[in-house]
PDB file of N, CA and C in Angstrom:
ATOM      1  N   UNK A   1      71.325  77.523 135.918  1.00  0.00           N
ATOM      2  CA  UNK A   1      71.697  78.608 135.054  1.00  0.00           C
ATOM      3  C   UNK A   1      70.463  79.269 134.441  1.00  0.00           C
ATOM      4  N   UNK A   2      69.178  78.980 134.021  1.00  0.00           N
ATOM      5  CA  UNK A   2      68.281  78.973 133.608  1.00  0.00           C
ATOM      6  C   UNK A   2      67.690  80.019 134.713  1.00  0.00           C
ATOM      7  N   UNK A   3      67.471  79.649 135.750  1.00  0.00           N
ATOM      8  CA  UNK A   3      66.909  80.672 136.534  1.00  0.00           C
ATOM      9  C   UNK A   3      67.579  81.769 136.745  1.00  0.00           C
ATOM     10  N   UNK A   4      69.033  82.080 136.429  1.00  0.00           N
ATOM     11  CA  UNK A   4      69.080  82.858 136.680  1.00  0.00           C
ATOM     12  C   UNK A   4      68.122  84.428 135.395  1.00  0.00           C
ATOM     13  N   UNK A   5      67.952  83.930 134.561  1.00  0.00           N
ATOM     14  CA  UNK A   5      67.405  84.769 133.677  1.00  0.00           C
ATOM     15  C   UNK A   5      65.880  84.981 134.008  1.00  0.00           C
ATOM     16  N   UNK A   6      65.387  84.109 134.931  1.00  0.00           N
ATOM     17  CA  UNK A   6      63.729  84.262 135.034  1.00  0.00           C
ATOM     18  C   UNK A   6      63.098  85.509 134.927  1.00  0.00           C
ATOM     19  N   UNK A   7      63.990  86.839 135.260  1.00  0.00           N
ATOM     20  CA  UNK A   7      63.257  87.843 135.563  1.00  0.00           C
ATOM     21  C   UNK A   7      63.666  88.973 134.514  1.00  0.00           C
ATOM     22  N   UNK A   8      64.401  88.742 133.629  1.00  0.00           N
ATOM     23  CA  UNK A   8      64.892  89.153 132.328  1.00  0.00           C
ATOM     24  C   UNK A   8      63.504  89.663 131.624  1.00  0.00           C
ATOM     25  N   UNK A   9      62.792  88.323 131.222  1.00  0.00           N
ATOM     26  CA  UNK A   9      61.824  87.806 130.316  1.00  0.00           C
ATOM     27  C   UNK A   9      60.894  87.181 130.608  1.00  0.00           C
ATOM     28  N   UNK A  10      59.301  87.521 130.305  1.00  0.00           N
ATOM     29  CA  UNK A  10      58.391  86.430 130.644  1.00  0.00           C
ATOM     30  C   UNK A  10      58.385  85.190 130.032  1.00  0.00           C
ATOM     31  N   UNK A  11      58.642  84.327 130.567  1.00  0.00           N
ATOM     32  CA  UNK A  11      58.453  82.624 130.180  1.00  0.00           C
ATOM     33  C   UNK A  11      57.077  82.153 129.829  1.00  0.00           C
ATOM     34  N   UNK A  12      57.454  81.486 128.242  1.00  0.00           N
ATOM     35  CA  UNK A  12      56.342  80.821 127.892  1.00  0.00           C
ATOM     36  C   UNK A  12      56.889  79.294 127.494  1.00  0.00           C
ATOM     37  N   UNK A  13      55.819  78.520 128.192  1.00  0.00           N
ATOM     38  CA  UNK A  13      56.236  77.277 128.015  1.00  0.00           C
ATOM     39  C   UNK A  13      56.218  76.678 126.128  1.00  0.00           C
ATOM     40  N   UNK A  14      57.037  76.230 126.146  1.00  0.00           N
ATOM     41  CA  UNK A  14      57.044  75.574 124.741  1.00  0.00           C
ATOM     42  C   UNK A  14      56.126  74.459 124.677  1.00  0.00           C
ATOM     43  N   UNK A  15      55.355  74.664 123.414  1.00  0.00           N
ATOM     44  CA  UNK A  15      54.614  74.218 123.190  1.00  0.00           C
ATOM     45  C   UNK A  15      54.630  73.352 122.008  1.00  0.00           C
ATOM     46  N   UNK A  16      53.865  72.504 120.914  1.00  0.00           N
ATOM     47  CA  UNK A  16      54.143  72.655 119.458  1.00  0.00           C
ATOM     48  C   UNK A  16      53.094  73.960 118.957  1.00  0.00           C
ATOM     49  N   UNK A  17      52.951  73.955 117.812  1.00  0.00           N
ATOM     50  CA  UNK A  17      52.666  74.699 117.178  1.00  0.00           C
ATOM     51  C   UNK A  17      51.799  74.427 115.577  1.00  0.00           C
ATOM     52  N   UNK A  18      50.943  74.571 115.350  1.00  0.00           N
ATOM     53  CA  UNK A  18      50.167  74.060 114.264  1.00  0.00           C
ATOM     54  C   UNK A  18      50.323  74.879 113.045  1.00  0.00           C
ATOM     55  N   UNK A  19      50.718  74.967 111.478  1.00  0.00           N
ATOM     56  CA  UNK A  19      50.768  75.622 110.960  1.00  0.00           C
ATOM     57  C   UNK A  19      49.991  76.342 110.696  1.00  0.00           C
ATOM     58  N   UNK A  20      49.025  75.447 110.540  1.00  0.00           N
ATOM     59  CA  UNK A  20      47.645  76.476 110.002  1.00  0.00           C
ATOM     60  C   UNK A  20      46.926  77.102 111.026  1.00  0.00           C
ATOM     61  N   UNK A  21      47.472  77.322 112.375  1.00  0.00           N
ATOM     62  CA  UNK A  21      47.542  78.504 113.073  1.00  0.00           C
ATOM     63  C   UNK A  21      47.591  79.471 112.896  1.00  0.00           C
ATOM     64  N   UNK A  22      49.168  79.378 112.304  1.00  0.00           N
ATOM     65  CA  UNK A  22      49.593  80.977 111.974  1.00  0.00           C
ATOM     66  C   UNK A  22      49.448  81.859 110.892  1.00  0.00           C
ATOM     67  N   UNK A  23      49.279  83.248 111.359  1.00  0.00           N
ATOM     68  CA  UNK A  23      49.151  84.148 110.396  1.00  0.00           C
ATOM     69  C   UNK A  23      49.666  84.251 108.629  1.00  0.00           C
ATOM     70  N   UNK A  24      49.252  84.238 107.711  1.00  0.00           N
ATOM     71  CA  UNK A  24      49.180  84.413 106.860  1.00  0.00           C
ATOM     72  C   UNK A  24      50.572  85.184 106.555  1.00  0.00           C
ATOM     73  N   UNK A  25      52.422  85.335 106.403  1.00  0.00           N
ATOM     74  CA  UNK A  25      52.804  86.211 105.868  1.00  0.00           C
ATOM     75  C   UNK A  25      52.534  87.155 104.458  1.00  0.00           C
ATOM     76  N   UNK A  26      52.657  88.735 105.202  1.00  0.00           N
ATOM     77  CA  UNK A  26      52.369  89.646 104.426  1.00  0.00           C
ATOM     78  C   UNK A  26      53.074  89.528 103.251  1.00  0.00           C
ATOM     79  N   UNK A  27      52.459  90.393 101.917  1.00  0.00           N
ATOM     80  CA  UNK A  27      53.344  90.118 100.832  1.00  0.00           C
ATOM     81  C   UNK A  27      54.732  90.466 100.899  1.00  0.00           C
ATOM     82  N   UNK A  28      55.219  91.508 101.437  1.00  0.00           N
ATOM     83  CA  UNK A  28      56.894  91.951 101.193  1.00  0.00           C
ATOM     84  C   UNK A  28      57.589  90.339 102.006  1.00  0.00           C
ATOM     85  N   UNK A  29      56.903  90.254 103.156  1.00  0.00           N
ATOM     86  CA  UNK A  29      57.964  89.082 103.635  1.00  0.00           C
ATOM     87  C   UNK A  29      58.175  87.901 102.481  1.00  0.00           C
ATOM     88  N   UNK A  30      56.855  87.569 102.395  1.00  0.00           N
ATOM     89  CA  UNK A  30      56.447  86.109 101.331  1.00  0.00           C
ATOM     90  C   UNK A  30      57.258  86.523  99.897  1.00  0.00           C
ATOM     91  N   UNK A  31      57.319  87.597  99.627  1.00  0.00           N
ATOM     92  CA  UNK A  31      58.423  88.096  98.095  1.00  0.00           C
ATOM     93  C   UNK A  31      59.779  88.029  98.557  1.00  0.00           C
ATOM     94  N   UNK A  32      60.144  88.094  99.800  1.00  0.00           N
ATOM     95  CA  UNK A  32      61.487  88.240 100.060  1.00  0.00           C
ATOM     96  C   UNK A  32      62.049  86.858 100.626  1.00  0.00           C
ATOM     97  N   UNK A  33      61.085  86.123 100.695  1.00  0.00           N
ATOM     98  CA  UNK A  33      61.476  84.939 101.113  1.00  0.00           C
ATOM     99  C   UNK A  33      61.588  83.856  99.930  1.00  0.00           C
ATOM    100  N   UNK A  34      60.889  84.420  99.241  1.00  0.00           N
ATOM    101  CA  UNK A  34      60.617  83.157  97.894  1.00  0.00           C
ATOM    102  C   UNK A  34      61.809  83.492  96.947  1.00  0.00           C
ATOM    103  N   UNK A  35      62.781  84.840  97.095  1.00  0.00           N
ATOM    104  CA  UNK A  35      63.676  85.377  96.258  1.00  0.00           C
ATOM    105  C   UNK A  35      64.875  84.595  97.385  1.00  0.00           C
ATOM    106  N   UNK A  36      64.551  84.667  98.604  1.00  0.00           N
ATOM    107  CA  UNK A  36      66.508  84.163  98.716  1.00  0.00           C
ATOM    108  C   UNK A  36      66.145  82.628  98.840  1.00  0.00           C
ATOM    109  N   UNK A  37      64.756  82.128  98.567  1.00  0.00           N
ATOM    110  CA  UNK A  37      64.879  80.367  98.519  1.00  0.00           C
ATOM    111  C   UNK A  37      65.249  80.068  96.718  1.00  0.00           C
ATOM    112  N   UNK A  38      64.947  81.327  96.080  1.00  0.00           N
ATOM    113  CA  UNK A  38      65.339  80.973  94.889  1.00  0.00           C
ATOM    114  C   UNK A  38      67.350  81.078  94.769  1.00  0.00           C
ATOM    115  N   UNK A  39      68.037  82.232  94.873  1.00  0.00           N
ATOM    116  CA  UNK A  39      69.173  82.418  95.628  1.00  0.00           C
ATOM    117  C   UNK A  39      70.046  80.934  95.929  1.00  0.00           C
ATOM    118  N   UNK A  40      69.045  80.606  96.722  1.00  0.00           N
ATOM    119  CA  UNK A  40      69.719  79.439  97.916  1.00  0.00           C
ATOM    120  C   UNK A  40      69.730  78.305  96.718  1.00  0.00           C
ATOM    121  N   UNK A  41      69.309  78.198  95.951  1.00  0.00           N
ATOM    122  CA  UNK A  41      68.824  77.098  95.538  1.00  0.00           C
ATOM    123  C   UNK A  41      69.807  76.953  94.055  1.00  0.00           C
ATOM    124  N   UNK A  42      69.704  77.890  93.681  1.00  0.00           N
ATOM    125  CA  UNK A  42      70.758  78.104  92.187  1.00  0.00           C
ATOM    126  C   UNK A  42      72.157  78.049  93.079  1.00  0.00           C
ATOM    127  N   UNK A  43      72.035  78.431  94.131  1.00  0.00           N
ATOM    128  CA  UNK A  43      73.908  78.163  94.788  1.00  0.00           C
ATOM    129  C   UNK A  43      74.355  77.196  94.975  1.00  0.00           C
ATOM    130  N   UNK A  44      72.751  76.259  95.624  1.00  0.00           N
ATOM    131  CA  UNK A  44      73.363  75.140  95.810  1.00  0.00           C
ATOM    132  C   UNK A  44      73.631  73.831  95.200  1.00  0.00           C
ATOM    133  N   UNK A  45      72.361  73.765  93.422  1.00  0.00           N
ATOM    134  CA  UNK A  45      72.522  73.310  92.558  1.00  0.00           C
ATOM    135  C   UNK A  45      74.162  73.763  91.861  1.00  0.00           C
ATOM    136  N   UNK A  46      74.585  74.645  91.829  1.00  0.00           N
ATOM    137  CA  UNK A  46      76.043  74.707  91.504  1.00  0.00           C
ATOM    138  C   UNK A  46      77.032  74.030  92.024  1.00  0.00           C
ATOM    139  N   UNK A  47      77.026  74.264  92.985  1.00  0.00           N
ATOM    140  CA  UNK A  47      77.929  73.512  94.237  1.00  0.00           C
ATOM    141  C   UNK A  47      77.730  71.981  94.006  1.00  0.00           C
ATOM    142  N   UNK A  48      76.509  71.560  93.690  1.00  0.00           N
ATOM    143  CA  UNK A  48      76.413  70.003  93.905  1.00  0.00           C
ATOM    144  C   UNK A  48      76.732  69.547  92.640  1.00  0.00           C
ATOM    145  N   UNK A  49      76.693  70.179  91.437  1.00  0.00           N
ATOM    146  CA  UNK A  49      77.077  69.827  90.096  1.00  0.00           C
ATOM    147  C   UNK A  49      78.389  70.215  90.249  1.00  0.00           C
ATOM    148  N   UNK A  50      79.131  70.961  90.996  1.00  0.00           N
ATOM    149  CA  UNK A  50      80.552  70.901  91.343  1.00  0.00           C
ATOM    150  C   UNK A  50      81.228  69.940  91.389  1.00  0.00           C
ATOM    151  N   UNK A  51      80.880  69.362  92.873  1.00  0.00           N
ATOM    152  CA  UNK A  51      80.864  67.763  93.592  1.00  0.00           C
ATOM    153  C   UNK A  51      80.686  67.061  92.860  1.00  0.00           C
ATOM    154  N   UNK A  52      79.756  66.753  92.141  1.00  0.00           N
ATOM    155  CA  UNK A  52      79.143  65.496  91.727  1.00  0.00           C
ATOM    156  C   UNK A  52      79.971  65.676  90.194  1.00  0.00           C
ATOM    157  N   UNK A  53      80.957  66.482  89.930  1.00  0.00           N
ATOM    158  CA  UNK A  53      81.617  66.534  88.446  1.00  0.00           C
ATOM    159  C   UNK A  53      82.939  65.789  88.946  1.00  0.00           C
ATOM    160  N   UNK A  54      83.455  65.930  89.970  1.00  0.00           N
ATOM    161  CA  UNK A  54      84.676  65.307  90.065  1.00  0.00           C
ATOM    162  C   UNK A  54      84.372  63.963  90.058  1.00  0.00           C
ATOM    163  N   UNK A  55      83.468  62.735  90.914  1.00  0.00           N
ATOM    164  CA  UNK A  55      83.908  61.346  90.494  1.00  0.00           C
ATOM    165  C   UNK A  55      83.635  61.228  88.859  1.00  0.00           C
ATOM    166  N   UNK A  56      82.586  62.115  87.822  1.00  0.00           N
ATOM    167  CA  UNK A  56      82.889  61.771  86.335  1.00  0.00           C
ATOM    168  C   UNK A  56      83.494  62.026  85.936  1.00  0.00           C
ATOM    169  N   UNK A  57      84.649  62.984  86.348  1.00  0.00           N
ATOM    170  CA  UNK A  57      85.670  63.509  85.728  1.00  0.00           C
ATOM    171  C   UNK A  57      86.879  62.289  86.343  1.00  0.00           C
ATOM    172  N   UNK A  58      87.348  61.935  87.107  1.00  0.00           N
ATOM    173  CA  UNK A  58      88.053  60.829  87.571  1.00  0.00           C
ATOM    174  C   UNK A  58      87.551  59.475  86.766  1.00  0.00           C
ATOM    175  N   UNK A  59      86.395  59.341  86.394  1.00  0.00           N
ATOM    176  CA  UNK A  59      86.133  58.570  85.744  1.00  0.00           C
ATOM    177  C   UNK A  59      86.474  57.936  84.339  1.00  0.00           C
ATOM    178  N   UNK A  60      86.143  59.052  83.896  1.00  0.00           N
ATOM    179  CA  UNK A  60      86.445  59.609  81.863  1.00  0.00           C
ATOM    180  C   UNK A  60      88.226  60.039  82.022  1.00  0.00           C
ATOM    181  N   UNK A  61      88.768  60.867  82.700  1.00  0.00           N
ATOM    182  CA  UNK A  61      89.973  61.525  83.111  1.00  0.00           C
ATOM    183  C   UNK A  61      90.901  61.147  83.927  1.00  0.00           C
ATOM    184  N   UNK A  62      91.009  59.563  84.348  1.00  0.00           N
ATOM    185  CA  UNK A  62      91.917  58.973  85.363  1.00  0.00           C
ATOM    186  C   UNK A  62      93.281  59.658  85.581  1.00  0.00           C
ATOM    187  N   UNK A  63      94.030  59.510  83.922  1.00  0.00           N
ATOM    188  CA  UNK A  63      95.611  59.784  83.943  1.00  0.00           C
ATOM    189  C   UNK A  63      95.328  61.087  84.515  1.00  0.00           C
ATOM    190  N   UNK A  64      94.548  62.245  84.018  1.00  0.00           N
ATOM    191  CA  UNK A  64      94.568  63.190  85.043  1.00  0.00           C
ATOM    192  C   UNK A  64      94.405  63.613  86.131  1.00  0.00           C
ATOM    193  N   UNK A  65      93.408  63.063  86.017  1.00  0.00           N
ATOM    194  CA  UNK A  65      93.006  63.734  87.423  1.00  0.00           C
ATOM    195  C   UNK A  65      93.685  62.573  88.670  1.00  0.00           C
ATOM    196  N   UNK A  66      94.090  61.549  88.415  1.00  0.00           N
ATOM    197  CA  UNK A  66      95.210  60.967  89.491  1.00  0.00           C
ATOM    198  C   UNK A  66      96.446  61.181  89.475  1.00  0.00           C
ATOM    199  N   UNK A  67      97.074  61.839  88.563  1.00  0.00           N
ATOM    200  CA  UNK A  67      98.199  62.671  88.524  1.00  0.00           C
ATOM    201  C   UNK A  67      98.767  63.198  89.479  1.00  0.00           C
ATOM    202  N   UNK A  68     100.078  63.165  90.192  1.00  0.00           N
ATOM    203  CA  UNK A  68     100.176  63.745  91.117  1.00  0.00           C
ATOM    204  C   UNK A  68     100.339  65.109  90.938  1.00  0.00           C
ATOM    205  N   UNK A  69      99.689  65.899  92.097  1.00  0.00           N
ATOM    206  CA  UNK A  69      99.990  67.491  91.433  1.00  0.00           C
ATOM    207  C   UNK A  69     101.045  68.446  92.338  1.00  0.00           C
ATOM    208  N   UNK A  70     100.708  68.635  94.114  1.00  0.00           N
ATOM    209  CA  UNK A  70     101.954  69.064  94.780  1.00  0.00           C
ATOM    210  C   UNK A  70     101.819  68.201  96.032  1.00  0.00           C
ATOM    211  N   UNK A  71     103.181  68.122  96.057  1.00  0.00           N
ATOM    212  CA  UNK A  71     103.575  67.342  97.295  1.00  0.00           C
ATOM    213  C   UNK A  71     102.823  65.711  97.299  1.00  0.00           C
ATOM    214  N   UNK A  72     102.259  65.297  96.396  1.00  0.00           N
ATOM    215  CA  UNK A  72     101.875  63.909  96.478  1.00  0.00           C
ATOM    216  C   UNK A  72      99.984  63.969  96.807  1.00  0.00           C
ATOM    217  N   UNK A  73      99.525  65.370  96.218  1.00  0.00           N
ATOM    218  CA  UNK A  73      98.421  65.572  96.398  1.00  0.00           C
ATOM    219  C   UNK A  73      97.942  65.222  94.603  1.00  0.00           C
ATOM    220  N   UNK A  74      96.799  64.580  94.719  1.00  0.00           N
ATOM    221  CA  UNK A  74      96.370  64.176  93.130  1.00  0.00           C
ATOM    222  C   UNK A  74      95.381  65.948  92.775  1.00  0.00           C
ATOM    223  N   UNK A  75      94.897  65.383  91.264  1.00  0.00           N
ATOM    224  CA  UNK A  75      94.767  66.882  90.853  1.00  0.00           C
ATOM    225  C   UNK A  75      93.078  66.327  91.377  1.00  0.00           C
ATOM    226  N   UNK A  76      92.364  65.285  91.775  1.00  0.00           N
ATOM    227  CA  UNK A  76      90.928  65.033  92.146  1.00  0.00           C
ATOM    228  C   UNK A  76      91.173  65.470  93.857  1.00  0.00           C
ATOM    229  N   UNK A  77      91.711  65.431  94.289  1.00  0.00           N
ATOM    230  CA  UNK A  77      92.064  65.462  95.894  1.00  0.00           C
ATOM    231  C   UNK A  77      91.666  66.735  95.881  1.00  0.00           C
ATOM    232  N   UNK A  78      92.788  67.795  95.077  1.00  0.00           N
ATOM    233  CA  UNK A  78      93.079  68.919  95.236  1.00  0.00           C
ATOM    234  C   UNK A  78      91.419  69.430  94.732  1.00  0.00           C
ATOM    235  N   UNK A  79      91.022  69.437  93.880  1.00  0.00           N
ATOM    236  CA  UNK A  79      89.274  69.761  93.706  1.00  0.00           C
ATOM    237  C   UNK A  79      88.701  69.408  94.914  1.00  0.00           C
ATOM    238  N   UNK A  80      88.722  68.184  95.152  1.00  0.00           N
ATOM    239  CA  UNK A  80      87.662  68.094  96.475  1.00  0.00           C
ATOM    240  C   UNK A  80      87.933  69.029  97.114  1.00  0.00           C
ATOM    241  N   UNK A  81      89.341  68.751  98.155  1.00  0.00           N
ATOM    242  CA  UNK A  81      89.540  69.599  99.211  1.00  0.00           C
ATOM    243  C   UNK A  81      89.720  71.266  98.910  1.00  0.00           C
ATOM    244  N   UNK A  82      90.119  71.730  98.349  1.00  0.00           N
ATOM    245  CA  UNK A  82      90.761  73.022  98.193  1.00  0.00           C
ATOM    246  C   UNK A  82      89.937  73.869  97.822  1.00  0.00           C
ATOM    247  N   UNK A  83      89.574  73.503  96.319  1.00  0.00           N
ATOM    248  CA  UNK A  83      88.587  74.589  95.625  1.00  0.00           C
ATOM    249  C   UNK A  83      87.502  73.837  96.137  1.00  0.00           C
ATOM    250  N   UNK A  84      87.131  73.145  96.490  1.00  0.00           N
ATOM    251  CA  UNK A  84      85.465  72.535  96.820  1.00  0.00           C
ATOM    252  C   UNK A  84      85.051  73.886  98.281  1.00  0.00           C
ATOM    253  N   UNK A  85      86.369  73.606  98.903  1.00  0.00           N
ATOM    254  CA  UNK A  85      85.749  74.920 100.276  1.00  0.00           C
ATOM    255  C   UNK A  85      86.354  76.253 100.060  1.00  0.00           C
ATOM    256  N   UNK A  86      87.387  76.580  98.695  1.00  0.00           N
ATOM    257  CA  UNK A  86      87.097  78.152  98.454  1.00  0.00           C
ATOM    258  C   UNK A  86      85.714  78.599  97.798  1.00  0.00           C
ATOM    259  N   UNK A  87      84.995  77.415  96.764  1.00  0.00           N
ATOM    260  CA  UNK A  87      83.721  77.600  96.314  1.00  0.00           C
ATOM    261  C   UNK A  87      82.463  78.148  97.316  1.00  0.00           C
ATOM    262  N   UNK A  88      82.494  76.746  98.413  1.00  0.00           N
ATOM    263  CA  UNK A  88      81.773  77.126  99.782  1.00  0.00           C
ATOM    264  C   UNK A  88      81.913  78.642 100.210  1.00  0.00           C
ATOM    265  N   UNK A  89      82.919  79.007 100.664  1.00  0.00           N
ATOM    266  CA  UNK A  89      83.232  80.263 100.931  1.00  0.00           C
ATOM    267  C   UNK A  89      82.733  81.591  99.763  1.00  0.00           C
ATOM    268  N   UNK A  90      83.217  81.477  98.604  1.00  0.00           N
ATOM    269  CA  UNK A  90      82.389  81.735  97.400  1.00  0.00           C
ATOM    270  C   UNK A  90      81.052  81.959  97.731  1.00  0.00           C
ATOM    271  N   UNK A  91      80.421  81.003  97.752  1.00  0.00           N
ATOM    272  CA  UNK A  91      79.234  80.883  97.700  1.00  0.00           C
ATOM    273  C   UNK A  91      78.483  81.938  98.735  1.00  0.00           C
ATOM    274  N   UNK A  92      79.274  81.307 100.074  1.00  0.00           N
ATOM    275  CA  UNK A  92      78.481  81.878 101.150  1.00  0.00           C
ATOM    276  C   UNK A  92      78.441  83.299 100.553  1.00  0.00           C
ATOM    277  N   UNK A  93      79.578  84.089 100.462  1.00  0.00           N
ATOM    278  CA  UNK A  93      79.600  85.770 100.240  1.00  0.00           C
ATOM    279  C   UNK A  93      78.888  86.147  99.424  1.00  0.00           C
ATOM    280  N   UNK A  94      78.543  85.449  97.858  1.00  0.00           N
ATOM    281  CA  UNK A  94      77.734  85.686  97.137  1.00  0.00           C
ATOM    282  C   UNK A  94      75.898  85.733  97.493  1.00  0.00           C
ATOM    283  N   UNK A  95      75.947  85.145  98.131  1.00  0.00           N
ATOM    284  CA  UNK A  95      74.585  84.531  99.208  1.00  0.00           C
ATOM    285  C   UNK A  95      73.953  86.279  99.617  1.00  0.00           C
ATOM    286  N   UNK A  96      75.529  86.464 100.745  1.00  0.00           N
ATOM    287  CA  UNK A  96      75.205  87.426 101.456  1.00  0.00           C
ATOM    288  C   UNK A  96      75.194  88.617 101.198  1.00  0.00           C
ATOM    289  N   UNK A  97      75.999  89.012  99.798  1.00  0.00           N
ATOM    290  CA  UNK A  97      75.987  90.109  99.183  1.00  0.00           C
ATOM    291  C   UNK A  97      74.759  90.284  98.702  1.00  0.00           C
ATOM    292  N   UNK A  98      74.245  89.197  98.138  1.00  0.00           N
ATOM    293  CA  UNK A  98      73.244  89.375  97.684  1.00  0.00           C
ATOM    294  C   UNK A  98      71.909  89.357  98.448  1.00  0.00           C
ATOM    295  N   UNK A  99      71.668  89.022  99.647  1.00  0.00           N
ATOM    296  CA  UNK A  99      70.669  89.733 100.475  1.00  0.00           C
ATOM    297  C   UNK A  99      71.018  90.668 100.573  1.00  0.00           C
ATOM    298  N   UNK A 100      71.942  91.304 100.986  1.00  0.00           N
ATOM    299  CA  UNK A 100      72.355  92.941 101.389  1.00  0.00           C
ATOM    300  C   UNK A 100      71.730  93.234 100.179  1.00  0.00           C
ATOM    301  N   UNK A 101      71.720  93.253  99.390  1.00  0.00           N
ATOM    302  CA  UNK A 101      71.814  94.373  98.403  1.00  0.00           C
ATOM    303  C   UNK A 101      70.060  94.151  98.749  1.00  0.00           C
ATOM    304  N   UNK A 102      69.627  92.811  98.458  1.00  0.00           N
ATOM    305  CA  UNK A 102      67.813  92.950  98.296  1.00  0.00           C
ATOM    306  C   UNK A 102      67.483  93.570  99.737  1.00  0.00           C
ATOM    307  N   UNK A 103      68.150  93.083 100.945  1.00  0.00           N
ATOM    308  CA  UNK A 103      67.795  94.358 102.155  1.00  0.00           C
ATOM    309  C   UNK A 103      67.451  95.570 101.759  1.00  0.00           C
ATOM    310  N   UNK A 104      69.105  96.095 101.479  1.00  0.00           N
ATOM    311  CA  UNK A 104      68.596  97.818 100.730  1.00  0.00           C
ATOM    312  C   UNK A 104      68.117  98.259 100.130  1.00  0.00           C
ATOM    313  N   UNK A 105      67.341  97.416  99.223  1.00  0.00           N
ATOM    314  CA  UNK A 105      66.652  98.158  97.889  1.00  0.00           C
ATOM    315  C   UNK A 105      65.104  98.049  98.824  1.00  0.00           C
ATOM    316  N   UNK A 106      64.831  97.084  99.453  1.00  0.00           N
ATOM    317  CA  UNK A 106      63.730  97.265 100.665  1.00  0.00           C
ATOM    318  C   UNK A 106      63.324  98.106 101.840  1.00  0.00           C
ATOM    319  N   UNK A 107      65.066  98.612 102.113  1.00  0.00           N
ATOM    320  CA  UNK A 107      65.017  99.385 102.900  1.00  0.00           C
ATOM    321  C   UNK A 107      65.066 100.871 102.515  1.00  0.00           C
ATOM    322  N   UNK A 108      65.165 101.385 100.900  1.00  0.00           N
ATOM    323  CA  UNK A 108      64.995 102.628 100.548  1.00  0.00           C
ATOM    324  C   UNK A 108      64.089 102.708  99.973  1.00  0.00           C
ATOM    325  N   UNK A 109      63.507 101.174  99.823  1.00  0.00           N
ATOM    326  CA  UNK A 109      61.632 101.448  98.923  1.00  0.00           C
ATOM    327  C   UNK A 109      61.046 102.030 100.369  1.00  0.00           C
ATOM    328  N   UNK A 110      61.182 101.278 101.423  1.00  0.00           N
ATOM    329  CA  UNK A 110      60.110 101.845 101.717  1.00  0.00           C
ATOM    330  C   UNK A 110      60.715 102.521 103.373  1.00  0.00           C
ATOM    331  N   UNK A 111      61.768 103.232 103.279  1.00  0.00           N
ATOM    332  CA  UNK A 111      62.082 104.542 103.506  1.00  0.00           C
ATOM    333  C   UNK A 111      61.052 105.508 103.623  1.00  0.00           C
ATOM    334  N   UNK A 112      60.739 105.973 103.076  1.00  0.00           N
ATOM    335  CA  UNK A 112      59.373 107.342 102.646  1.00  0.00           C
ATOM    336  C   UNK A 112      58.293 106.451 104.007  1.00  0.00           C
ATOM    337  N   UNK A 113      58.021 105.336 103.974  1.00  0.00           N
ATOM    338  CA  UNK A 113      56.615 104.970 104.501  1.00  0.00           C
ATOM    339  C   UNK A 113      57.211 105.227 106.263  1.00  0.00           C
ATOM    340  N   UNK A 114      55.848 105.580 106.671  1.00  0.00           N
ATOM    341  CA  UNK A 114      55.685 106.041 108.370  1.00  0.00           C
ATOM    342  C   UNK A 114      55.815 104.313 108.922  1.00  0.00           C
ATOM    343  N   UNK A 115      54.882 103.344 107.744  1.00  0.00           N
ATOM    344  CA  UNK A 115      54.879 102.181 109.086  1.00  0.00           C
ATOM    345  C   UNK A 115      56.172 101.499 108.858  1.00  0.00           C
ATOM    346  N   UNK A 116      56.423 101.021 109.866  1.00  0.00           N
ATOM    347  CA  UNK A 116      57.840 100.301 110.033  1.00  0.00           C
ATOM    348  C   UNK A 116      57.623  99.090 110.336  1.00  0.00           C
ATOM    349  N   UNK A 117      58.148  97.700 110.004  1.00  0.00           N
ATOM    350  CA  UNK A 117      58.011  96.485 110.372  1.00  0.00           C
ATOM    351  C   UNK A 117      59.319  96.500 111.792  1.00  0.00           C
ATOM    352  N   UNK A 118      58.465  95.417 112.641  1.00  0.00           N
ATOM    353  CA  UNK A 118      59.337  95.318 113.775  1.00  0.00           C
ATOM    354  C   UNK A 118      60.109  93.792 113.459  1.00  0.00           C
ATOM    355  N   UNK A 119      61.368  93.928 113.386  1.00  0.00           N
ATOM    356  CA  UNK A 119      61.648  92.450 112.855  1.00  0.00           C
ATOM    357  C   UNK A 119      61.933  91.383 113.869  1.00  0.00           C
ATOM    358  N   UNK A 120      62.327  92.432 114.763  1.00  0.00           N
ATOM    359  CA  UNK A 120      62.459  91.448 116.468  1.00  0.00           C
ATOM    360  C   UNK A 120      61.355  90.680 116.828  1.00  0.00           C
TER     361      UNK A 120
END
């Protein structure tokens, strides 16, 4: 299957790669990267103080949170499973809205400029 693409693309053998090889990223990349690791990072400290609230809350909160709530589902079940992956989902969109938006404000700063980054 592989060959059939040989003539698509020139082949370069994989190699490793040394960091301190590579080029230095320019400032817009290195600002835009250090903003969605910040992003990533407040989302996912939320999420894990999410998680990590239900066994103390089962803990301190037994009668409740083992309570049955529907159909023989407890009200700790129902956190894990339910809202734990509408949060996920949450999260993700918030993630992505929020690059979009830092995309565009990048992409109408520098609108006006002739040079263009090739991102491919």
């Amino acid at each position: 299957m592989a060959s059939e693409f040989n003539d698509d693309y020139e082949y370069v053998a994989a190699e490793k790669v040394d960091i301190k090889d590579l080029a230095p990223l320019d400032d817009e990349t290195s600002r835009v990267m250090k903003q969605e690791f910040g992003t990533g990072f407040k989302l996912t400290i939320f999420y894990y103080i999410f998680i990590f609230s239900i066994p103390i809350l089962n803990w301190y909160m037994p009668e409740i949170f083992f309570s049955e709530f529907f159909g023989g589902m407890t009200y700790s079940w129902f956190f894990t499973s339910v809202i734990a992956m509408a949060l996920a989902f949450i999260i993700a969109y918030v993630h992505t809205s929020l690059y979009e938006k830092r995309l565009k404000k990048y992409e109408d700063k520098n609108a006006g400029s002739t040079e263009r980054r090739n991102i491919n």
